[in-house]
Protein backbone atom coordinates (compact mmCIF):
# COMPACT_ATOMS: atom_id res chain seq x y z
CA UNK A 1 0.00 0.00 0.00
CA UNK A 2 1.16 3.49 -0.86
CA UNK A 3 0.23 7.06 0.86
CA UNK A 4 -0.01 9.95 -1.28
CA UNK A 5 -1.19 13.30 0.58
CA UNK A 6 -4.03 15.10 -1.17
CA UNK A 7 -6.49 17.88 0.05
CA UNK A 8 -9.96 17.52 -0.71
CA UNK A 9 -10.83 20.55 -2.84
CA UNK A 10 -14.55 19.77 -3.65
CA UNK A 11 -16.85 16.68 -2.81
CA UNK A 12 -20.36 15.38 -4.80
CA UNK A 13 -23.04 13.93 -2.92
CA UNK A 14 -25.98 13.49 -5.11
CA UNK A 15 -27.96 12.41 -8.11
CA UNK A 16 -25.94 11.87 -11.50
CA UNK A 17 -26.86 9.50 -14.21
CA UNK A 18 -30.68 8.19 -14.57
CA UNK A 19 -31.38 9.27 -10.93
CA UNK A 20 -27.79 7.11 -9.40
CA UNK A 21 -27.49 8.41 -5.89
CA UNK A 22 -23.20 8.43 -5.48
CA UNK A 23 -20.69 10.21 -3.68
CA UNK A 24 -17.33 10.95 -4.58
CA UNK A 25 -14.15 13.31 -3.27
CA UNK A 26 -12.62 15.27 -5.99
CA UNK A 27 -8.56 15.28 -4.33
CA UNK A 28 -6.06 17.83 -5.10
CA UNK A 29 -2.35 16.28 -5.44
CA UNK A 30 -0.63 19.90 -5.83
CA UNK A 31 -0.24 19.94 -9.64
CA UNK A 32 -2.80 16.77 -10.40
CA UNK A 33 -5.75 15.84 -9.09
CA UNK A 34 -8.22 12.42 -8.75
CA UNK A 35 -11.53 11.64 -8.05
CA UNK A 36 -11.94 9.36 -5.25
CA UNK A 37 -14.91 7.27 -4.15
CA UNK A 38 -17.98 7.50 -6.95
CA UNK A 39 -19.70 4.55 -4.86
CA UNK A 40 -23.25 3.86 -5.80
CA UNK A 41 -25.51 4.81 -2.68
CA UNK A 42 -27.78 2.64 -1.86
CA UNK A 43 -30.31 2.83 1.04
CA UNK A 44 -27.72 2.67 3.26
CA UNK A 45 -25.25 5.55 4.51
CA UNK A 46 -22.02 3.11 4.95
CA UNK A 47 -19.69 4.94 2.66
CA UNK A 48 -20.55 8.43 3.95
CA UNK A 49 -20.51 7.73 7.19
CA UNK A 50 -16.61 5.69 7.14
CA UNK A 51 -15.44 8.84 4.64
CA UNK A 52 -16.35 11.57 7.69
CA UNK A 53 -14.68 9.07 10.48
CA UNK A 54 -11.68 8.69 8.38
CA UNK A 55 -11.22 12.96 8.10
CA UNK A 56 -12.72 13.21 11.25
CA UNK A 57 -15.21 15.35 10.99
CA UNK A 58 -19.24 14.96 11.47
CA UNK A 59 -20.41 17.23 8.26
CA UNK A 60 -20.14 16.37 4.79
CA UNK A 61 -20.16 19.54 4.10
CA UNK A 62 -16.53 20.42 6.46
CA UNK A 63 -14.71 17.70 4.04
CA UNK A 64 -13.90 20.75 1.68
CA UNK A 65 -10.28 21.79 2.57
CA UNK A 66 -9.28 18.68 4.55
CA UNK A 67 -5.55 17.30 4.21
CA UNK A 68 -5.78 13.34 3.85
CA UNK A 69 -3.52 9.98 2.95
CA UNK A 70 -4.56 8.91 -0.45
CA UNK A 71 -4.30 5.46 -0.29
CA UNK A 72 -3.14 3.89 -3.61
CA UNK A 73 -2.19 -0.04 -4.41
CA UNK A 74 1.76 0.98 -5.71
CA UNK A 75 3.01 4.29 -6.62
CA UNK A 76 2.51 3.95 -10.27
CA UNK A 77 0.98 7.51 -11.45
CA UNK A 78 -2.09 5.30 -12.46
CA UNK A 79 -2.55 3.14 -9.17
CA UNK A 80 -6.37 1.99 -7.86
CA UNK A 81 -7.03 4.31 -4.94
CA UNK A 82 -8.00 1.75 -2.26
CA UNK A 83 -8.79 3.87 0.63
CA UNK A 84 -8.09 7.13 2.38
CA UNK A 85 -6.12 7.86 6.02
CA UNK A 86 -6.07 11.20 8.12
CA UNK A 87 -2.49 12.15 8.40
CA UNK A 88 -1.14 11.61 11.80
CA UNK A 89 -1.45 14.75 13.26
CA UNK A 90 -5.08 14.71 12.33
CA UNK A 91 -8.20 12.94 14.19
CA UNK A 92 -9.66 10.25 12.16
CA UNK A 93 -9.34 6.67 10.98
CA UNK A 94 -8.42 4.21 8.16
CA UNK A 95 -10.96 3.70 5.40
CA UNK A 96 -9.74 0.78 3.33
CA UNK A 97 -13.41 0.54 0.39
CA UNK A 98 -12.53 -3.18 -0.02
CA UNK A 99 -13.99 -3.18 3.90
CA UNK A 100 -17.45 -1.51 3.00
CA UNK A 101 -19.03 -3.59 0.62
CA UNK A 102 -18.16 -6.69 2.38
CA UNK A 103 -20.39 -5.28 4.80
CA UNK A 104 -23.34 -5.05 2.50
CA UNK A 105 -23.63 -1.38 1.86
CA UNK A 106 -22.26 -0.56 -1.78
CA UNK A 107 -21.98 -1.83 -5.16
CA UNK A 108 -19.37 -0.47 -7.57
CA UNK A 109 -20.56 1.09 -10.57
């Protein structure tokens, strides 16, 4: 696993395609940037809920601005993001996505 530090410049909660309820992190590398996440919401609030515990706050709305571990598979420029990490002077926990739909909550898209 692989830690590249990002700060979340904007985030999407909400309807996109044919009425898909998702939610995605749009992270700012300093000269490149990723989005993160793009989960398919179902009726349950898994995702959301394990994104604000992992930047430690209780708002989706205070995610804007926050400084976070990208978590990547290898450091190729190209690499699956597999989770994210507050950095560890930040409050917060380890979100690895592999762990939330084995608990029944998502479905890739």
């Amino acid at each position: 696993m692989h830690k590249k530090i990002a700060k979340i410049e904007s985030t999407m909660l909400g309807f996109q395609d044919h009425g898909i309820f998702t939610a995605t992190l749009f992270m700012d590398y300093g000269g490149s940037g990723q989005g993160v996440g793009g989960y398919v919401m179902g009726t349950h609030s898994g995702f959301i809920t394990r994104v604000l515990k992992a930047c430690g706050v209780d708002k989706w709305e205070a995610l804007k601005g926050r400084t976070v571990f990208v978590l990547t598979e290898d450091e190729s420029w190209n690499a699956r993001v597999i989770g994210i990490a507050p950095l560890p002077t930040e409050i917060g926990e380890q979100f690895l996505f592999a762990d939330w739909p084995a608990e029944g909550n998502a479905v890739k898209r």
